[in-house]
Protein backbone atom coordinates (compact mmCIF):
# COMPACT_ATOMS: atom_id res chain seq x y z
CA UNK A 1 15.11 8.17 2.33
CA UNK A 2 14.05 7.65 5.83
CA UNK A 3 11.50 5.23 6.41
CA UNK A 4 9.25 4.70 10.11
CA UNK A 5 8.41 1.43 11.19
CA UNK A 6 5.75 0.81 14.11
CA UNK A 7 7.73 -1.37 16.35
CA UNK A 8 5.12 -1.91 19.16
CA UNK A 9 4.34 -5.25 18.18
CA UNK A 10 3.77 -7.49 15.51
CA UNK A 11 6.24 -8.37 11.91
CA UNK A 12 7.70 -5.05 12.00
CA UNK A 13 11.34 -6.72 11.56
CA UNK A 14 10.40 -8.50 8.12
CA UNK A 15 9.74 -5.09 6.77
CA UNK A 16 12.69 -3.76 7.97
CA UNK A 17 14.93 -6.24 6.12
CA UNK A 18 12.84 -5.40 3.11
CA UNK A 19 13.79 -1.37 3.66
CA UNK A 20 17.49 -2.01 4.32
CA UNK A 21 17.91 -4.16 1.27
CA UNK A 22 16.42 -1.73 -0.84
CA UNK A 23 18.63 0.84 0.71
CA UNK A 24 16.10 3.12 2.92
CA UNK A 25 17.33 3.66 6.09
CA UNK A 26 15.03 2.70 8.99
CA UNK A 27 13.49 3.65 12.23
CA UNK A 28 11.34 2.44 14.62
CA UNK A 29 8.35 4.05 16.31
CA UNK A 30 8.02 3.11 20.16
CA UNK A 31 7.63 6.22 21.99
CA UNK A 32 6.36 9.43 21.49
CA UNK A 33 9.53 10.73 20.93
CA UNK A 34 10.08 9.11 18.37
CA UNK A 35 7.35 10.91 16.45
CA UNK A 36 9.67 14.16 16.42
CA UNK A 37 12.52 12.10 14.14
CA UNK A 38 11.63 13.04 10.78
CA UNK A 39 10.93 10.53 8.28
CA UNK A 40 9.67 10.30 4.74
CA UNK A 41 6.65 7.57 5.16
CA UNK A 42 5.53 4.79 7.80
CA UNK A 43 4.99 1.53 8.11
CA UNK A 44 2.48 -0.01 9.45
CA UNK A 45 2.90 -3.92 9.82
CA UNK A 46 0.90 -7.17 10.50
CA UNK A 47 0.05 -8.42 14.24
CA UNK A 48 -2.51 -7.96 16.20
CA UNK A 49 -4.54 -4.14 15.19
CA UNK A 50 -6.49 -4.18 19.19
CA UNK A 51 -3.28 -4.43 20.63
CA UNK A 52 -1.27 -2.01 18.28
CA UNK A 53 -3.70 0.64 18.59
CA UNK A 54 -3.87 0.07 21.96
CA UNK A 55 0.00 0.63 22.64
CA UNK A 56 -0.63 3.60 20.40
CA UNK A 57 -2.54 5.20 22.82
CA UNK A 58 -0.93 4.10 26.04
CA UNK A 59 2.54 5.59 24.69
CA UNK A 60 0.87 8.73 23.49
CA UNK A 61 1.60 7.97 19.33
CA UNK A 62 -1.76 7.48 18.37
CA UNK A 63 -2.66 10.84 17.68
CA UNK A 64 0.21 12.55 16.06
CA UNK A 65 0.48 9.68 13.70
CA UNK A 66 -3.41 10.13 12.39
CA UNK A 67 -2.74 13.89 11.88
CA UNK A 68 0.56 13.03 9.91
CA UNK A 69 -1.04 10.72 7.47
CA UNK A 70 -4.37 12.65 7.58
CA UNK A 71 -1.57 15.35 6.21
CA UNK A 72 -0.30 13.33 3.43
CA UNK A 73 2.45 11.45 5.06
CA UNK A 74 2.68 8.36 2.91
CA UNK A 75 1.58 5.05 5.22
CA UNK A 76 1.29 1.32 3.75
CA UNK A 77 -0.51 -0.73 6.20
CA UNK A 78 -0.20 -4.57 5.83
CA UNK A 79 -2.84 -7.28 7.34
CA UNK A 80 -3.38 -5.69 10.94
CA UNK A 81 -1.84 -2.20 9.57
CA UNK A 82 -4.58 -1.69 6.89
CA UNK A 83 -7.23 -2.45 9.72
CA UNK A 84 -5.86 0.09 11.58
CA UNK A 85 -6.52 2.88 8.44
CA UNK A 86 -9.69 1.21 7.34
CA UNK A 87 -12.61 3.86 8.17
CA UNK A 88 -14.96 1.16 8.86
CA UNK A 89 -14.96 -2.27 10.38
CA UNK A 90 -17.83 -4.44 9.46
CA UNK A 91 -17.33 -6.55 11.98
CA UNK A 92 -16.15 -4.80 14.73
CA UNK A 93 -17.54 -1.38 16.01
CA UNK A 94 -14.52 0.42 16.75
CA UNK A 95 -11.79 2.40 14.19
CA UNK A 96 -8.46 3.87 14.47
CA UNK A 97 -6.87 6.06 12.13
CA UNK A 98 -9.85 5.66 9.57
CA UNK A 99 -7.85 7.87 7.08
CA UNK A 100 -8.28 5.31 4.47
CA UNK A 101 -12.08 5.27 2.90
CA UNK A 102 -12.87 1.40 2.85
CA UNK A 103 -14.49 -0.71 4.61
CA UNK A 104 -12.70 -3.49 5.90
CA UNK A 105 -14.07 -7.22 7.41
CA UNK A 106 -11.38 -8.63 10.30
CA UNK A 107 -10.27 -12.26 9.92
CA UNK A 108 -12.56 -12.29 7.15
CA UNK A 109 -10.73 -16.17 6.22
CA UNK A 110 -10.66 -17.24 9.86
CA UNK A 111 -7.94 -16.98 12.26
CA UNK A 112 -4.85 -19.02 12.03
CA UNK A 113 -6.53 -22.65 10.60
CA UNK A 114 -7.38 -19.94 7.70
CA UNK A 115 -3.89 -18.99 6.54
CA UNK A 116 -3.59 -19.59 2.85
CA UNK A 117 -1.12 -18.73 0.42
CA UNK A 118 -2.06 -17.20 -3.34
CA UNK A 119 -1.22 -15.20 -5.94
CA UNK A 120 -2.33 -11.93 -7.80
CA UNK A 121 -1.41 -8.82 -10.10
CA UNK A 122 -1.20 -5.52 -8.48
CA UNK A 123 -1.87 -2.87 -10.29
CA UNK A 124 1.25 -0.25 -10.29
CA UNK A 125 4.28 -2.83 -9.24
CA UNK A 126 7.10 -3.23 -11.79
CA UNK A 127 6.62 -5.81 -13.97
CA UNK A 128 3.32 -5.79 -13.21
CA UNK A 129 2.17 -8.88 -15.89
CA UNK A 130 4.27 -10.79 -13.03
CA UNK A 131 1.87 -11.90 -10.03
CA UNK A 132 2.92 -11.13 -6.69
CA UNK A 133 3.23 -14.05 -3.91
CA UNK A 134 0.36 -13.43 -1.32
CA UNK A 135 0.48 -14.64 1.73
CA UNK A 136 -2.20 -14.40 4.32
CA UNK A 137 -2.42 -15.14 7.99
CA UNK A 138 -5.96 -14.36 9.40
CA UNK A 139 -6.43 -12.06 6.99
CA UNK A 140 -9.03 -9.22 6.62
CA UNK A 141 -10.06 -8.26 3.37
CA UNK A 142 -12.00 -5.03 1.86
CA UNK A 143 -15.34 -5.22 1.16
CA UNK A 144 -16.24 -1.40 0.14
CA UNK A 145 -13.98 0.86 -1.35
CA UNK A 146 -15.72 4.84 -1.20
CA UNK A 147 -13.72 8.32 -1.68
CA UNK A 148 -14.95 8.26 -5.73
CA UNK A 149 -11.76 7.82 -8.01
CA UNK A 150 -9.26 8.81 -5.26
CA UNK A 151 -9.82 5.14 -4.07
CA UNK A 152 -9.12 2.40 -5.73
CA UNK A 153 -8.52 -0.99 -5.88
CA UNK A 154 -4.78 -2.42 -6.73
CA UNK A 155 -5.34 -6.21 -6.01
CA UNK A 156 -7.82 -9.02 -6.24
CA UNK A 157 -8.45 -12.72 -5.31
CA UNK A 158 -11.01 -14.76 -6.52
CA UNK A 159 -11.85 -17.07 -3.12
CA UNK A 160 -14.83 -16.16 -0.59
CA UNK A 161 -14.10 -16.55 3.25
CA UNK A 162 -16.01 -20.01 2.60
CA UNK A 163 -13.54 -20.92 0.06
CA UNK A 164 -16.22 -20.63 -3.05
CA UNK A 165 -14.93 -18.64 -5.65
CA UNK A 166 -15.36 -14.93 -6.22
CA UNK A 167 -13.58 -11.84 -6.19
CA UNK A 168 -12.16 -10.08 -3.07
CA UNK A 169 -10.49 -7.23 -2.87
CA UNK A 170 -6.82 -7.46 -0.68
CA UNK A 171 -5.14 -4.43 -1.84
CA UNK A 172 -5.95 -0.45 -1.85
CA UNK A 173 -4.95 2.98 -3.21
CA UNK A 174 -5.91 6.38 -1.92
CA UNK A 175 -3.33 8.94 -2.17
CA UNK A 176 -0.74 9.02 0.14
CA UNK A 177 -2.32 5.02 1.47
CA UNK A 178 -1.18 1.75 0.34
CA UNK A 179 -3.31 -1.21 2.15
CA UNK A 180 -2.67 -4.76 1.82
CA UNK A 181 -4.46 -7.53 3.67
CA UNK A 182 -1.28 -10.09 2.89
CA UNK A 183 1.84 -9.78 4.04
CA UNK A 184 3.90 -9.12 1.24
CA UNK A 185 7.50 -8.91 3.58
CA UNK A 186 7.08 -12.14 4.16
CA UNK A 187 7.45 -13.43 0.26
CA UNK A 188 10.87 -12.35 -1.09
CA UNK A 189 9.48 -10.51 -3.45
CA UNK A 190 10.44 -6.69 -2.56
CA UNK A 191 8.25 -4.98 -5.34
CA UNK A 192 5.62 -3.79 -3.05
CA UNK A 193 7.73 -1.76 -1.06
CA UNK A 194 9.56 -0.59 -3.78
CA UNK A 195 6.40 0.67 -5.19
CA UNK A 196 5.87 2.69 -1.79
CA UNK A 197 9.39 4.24 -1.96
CA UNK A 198 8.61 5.77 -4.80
CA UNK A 199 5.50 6.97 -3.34
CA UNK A 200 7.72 8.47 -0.50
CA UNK A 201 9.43 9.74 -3.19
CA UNK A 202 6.88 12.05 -5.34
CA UNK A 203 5.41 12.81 -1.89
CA UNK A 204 1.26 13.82 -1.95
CA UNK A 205 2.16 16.47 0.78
């Protein structure tokens, strides 16, 4: 299985490590070019989602990788990457893929100063009664989840932005989309990305 990485900028390494561990072989996206490689489902990591989708643009990407996961290719998007296929920003007028029907609030917990550590069940990982290590690092987090029962939520915290308690949502299904708003290569715990393999696997397309 051939896994794409976006490898403009941000913690596209971790992920990698992740991949190559589980056996996937890896490649990374930082031309146009490399668009034409053929792989079974794409990355999209944590960093900074202006300047990704920026770099996107400027090295002609952008495009061809909407209308490949607009086609079914399977995408998990972590922290910046699941800003980049949210369909609406609450704070922030613009989009970019918008493939994925949520709607998504950027550094909902703060910027750096609101990096937190936590822990939750996600629906669909093995062992699922185990919680997964979350990690967040200015972290967004979903605050409307639309596309009726083809969307749905996988993953839930119970702490506000302000720190009072009540449930956010920090991870997403639709289809062919995985979205976290942790960072789950940066826990040693591989199971999210073993759950997307085998969504590469029994491919939507």
């Amino acid at each position: 299985m051939r896994i794409a990485v976006l490898a403009v900028q941000g913690a596209f390494l971790e992920h990698e490590h992740i991949l190559g561990r589980l056996g996937a072989e890896c490649m990374e996206l930082r031309k146009s070019s490399d668009l034409r490689g053929g792989f079974d489902g794409l990355i999209l990591p944590g960093g900074e989602s202006t300047v990704q989708g920026k770099l996107m643009r400027e090295l002609h990407m952008f495009e061809g990788l909407k209308e490949m996961i607009a086609g079914g290719l399977p995408v998990m998007g972590t922290c910046a990457g699941l800003i980049l296929l949210a369909g609406r920003l609450s704070n922030d007028p613009n989009t970019y893929f918008g493939t994925l029907p949520i709607t998504v609030r950027r550094n909902a917990y703060g910027r750096q100063l609101g990096s937190f550590s936590a822990s939750a069940h996600i629906q669909g990982l093995a062992d699922e009664t185990r919680p997964f290590p979350l990690e967040f690092i200015r972290a967004p987090y979903i605050s409307e989840i639309h596309g009726g029962r083809q969307a749905f939520p996988i993953a839930a915290i119970g702490r506000m932005p302000d720190g009072s308690q009540g449930e956010n949502i920090v991870g997403v299904r639709c289809r062919n989309q995985l979205g976290f708003a942790f960072h789950p290569e940066l826990t040693g715990d591989d199971r999210c990305h073993k759950m997307f393999l085998e969504m590469c696997k029994h491919n939507f397309r």
